[in-house]
PDB file of N, CA and C in Angstrom:
ATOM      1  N   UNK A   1      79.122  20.637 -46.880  1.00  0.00           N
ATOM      2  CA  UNK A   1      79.519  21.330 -48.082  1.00  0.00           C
ATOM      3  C   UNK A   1      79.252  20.430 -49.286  1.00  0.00           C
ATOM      4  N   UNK A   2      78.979  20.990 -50.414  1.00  0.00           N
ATOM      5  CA  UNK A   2      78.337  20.614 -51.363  1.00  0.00           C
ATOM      6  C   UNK A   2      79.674  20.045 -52.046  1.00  0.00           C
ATOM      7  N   UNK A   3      80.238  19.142 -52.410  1.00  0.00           N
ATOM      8  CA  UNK A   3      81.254  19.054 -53.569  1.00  0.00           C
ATOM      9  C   UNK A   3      80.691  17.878 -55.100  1.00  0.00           C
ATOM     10  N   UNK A   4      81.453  18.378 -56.314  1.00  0.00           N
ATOM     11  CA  UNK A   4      81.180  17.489 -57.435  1.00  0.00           C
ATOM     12  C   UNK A   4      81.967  16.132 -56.966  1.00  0.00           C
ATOM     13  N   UNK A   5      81.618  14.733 -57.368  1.00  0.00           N
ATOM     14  CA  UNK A   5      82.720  13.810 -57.524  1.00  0.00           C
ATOM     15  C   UNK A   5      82.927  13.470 -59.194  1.00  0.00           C
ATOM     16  N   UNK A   6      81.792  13.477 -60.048  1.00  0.00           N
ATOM     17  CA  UNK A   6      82.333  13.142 -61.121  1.00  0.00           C
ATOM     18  C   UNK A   6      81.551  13.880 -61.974  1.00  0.00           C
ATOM     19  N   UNK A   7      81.545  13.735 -63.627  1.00  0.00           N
ATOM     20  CA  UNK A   7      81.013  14.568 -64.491  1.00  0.00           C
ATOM     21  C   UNK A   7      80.568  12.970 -65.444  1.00  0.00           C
ATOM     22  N   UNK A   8      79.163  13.113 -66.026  1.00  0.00           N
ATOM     23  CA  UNK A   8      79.287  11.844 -66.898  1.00  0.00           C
ATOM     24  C   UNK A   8      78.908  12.652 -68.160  1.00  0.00           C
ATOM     25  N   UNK A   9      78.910  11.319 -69.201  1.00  0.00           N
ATOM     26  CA  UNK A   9      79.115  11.433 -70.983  1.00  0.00           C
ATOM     27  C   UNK A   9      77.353  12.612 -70.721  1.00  0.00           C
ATOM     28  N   UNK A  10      76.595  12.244 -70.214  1.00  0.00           N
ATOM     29  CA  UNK A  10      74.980  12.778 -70.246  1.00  0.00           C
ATOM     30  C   UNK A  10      75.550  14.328 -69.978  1.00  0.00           C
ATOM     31  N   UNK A  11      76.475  14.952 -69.193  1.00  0.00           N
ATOM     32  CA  UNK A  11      76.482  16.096 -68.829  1.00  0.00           C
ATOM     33  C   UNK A  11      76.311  16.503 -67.441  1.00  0.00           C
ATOM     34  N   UNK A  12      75.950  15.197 -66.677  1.00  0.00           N
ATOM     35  CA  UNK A  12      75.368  15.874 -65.398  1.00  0.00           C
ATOM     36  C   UNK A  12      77.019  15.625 -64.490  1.00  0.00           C
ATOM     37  N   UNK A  13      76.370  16.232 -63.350  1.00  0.00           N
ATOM     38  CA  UNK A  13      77.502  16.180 -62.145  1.00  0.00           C
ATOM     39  C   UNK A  13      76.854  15.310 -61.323  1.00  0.00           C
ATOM     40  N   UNK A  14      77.859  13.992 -60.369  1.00  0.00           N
ATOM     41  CA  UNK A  14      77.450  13.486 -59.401  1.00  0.00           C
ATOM     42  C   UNK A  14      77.970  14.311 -58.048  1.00  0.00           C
ATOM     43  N   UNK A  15      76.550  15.032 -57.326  1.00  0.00           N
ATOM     44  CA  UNK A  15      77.130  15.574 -56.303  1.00  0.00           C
ATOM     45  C   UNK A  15      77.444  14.966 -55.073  1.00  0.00           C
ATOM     46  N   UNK A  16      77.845  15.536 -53.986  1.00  0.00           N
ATOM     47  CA  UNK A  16      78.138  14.895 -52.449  1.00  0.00           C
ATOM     48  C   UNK A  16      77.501  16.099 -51.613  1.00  0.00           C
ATOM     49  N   UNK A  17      75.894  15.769 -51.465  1.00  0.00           N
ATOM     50  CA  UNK A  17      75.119  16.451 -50.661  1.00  0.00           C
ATOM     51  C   UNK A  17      75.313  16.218 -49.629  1.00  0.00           C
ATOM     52  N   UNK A  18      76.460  16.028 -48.246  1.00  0.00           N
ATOM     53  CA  UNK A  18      76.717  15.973 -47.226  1.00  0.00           C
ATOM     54  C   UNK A  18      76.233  14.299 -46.486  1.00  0.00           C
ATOM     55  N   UNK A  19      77.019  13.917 -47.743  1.00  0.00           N
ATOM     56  CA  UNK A  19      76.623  12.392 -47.591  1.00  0.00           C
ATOM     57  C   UNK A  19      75.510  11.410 -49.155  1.00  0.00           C
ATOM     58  N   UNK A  20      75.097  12.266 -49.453  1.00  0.00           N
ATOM     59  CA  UNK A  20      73.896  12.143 -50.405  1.00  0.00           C
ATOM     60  C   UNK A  20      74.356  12.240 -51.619  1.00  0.00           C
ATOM     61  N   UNK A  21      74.690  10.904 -52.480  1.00  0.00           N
ATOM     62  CA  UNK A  21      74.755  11.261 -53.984  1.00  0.00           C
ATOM     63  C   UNK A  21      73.881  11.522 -54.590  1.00  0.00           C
ATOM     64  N   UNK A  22      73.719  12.448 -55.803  1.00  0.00           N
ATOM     65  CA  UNK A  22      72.865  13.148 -56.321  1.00  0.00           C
ATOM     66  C   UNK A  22      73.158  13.949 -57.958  1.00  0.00           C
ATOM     67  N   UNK A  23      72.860  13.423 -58.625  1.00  0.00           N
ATOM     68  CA  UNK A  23      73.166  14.051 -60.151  1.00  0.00           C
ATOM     69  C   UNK A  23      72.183  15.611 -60.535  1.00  0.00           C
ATOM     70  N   UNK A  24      73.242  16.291 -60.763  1.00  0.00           N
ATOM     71  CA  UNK A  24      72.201  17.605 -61.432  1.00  0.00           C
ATOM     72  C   UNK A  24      73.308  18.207 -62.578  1.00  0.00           C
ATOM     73  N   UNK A  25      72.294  18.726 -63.300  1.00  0.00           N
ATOM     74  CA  UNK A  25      72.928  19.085 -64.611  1.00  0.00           C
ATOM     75  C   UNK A  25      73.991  20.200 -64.582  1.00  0.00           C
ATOM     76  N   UNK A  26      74.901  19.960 -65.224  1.00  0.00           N
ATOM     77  CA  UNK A  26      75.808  21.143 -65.521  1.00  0.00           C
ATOM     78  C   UNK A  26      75.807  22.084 -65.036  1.00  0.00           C
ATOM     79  N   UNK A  27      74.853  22.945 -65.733  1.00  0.00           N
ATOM     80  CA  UNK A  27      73.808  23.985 -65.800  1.00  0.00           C
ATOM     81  C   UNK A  27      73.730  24.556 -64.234  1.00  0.00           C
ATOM     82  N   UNK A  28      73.249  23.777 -63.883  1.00  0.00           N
ATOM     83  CA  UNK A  28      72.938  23.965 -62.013  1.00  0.00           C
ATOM     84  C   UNK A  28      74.371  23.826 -61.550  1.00  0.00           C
ATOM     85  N   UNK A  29      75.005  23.269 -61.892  1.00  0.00           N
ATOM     86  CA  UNK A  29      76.247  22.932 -60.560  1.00  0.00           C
ATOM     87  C   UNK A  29      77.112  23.876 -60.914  1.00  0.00           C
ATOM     88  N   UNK A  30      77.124  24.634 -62.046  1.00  0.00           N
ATOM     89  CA  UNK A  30      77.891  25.987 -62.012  1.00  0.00           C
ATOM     90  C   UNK A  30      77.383  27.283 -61.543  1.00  0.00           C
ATOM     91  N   UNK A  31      75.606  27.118 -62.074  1.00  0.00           N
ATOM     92  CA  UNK A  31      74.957  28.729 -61.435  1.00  0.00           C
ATOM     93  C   UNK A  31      75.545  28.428 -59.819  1.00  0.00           C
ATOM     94  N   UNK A  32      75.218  26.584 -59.336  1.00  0.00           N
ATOM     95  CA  UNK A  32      75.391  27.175 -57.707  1.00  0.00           C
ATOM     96  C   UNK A  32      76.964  27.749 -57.416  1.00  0.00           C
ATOM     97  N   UNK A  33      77.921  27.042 -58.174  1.00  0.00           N
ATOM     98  CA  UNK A  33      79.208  27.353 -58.015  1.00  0.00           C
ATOM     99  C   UNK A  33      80.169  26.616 -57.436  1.00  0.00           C
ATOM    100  N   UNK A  34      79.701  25.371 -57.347  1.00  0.00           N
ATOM    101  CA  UNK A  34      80.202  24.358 -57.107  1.00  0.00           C
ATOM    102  C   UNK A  34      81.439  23.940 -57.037  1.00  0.00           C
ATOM    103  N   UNK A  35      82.532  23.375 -56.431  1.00  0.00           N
ATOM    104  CA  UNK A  35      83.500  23.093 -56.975  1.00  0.00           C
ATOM    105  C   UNK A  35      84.016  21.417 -56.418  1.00  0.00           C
ATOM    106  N   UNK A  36      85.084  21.054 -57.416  1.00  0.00           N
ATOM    107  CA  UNK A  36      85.715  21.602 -58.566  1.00  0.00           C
ATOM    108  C   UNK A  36      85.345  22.381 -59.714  1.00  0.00           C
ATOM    109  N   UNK A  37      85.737  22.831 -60.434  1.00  0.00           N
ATOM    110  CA  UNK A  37      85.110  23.474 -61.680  1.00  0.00           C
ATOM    111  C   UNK A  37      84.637  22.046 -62.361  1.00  0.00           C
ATOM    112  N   UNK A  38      83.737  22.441 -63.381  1.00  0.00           N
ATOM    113  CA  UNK A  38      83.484  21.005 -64.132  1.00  0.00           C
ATOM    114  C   UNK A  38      84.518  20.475 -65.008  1.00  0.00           C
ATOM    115  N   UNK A  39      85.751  21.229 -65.510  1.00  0.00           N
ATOM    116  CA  UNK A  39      86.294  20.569 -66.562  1.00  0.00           C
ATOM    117  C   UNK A  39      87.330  19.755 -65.512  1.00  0.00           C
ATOM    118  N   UNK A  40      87.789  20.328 -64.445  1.00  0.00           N
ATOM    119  CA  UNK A  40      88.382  19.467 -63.766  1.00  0.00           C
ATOM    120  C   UNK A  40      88.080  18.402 -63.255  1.00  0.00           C
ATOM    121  N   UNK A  41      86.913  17.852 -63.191  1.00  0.00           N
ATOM    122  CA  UNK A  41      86.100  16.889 -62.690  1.00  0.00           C
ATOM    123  C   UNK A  41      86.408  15.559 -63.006  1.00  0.00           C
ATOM    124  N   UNK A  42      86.409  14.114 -62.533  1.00  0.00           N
ATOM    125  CA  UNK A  42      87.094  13.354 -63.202  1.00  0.00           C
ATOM    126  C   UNK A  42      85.678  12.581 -64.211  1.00  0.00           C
ATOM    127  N   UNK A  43      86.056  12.095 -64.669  1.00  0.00           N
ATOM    128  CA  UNK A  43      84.757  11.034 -65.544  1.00  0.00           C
ATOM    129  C   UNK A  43      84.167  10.543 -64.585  1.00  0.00           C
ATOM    130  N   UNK A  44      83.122   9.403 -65.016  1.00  0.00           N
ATOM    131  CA  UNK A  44      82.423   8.715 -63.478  1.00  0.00           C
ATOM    132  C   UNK A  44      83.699   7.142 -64.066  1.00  0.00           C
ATOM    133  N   UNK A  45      83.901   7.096 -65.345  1.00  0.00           N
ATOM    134  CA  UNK A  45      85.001   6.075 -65.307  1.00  0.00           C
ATOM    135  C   UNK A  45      85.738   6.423 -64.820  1.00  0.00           C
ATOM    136  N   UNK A  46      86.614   7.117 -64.682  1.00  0.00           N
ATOM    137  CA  UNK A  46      88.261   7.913 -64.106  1.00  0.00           C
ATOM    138  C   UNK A  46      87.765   7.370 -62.855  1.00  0.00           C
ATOM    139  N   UNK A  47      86.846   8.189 -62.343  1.00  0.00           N
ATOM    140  CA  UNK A  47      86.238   8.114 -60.833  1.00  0.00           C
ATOM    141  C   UNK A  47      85.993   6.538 -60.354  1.00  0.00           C
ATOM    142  N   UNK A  48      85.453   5.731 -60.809  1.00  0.00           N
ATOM    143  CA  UNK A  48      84.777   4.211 -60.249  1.00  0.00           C
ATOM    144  C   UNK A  48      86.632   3.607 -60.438  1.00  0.00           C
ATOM    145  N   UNK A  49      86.677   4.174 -61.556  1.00  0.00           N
ATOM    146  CA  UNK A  49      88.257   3.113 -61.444  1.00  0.00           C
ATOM    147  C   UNK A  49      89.039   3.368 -60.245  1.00  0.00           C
ATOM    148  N   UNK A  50      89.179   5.016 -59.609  1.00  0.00           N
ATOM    149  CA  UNK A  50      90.123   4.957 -58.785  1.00  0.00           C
ATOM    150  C   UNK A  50      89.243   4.495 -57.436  1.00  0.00           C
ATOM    151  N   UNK A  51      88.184   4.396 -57.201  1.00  0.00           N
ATOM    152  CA  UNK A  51      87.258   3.565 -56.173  1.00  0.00           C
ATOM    153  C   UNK A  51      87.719   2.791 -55.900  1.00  0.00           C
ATOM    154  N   UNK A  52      87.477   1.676 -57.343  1.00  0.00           N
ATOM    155  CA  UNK A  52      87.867   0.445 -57.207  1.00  0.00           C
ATOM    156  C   UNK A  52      89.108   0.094 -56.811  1.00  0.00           C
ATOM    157  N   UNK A  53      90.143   0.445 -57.612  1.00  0.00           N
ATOM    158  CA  UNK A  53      91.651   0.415 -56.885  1.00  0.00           C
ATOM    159  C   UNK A  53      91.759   0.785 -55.325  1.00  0.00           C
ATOM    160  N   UNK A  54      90.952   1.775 -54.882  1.00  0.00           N
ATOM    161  CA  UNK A  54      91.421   2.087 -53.548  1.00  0.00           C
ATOM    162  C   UNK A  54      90.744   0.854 -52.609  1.00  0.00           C
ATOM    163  N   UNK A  55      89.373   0.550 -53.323  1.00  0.00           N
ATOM    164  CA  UNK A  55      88.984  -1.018 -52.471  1.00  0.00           C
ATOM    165  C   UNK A  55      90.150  -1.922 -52.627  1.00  0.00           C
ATOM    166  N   UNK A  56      90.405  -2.108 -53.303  1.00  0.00           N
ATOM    167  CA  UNK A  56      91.619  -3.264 -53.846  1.00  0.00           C
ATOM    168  C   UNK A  56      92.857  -2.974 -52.662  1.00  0.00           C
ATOM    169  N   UNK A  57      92.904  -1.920 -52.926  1.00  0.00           N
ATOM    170  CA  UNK A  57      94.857  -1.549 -51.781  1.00  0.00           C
ATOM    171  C   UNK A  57      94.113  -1.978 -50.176  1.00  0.00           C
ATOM    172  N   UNK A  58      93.001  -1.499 -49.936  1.00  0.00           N
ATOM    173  CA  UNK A  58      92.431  -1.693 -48.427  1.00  0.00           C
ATOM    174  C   UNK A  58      92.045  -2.994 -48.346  1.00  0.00           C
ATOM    175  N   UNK A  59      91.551  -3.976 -49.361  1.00  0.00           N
ATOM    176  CA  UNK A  59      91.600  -5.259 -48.946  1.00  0.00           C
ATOM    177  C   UNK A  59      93.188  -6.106 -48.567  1.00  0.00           C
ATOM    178  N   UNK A  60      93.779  -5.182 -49.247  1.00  0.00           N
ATOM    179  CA  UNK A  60      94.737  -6.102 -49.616  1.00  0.00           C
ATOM    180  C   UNK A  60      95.933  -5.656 -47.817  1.00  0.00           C
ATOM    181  N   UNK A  61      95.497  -4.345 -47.657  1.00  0.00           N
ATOM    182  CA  UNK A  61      96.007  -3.764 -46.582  1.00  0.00           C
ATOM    183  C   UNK A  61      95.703  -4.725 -44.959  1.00  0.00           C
ATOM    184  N   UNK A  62      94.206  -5.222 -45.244  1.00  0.00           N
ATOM    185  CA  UNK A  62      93.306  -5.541 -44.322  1.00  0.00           C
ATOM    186  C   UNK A  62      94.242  -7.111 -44.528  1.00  0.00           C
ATOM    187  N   UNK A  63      94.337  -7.372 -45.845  1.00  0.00           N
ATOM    188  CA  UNK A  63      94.522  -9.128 -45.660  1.00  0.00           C
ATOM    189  C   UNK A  63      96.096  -9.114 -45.201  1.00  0.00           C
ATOM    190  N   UNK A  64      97.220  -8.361 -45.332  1.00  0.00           N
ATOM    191  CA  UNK A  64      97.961  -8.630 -45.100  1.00  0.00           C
ATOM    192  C   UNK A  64      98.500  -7.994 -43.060  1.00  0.00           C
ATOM    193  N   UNK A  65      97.205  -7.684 -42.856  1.00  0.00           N
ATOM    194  CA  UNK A  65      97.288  -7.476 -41.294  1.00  0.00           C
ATOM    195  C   UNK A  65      96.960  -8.501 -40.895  1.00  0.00           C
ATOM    196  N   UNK A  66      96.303  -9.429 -41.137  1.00  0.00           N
ATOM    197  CA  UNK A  66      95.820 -10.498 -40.421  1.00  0.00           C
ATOM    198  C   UNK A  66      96.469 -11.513 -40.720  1.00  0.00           C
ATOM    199  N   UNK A  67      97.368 -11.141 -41.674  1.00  0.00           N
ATOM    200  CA  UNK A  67      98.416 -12.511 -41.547  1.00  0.00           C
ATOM    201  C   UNK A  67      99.712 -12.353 -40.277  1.00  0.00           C
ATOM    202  N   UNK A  68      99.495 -11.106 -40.085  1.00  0.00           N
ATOM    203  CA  UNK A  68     100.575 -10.945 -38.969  1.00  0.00           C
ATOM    204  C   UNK A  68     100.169 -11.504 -37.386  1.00  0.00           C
ATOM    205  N   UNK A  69      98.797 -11.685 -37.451  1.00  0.00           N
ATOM    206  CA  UNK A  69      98.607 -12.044 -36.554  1.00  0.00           C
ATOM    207  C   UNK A  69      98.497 -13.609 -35.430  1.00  0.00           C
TER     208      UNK A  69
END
């Protein structure tokens, strides 16, 4: 299934072609019907930030397992 992950300042959508990132314009990701809708979409900042944080909690998840050990 096709889903948006982010919307950038240019207009386009970064899609998730069943694994495959892929930018297409606006334009297209609504004729196909895509969802989320686009206004709900997060920024590609909104988006990389919460990436990054979620790398951050899983390192930090990962480092504090191996201290138990």
């Amino acid at each position: 299934m096709t889903v948006g992950l982010y919307r950038t300042i240019e207009g386009l959508v970064q899609v998730d072609y069943d694994g495959n990132d892929i930018p297409i314009p606006r334009a297209k990701y609504e004729e196909n019907g895509y969802r989320p809708d686009f206004d709900a979409l997060l920024t590609e900042a909104e988006y990389r930030s919460l990436i990054e944080e979620s790398r951050k909690r899983e390192a930090e998840q990962a480092e504090g397992s191996s201290d138990k050990k």
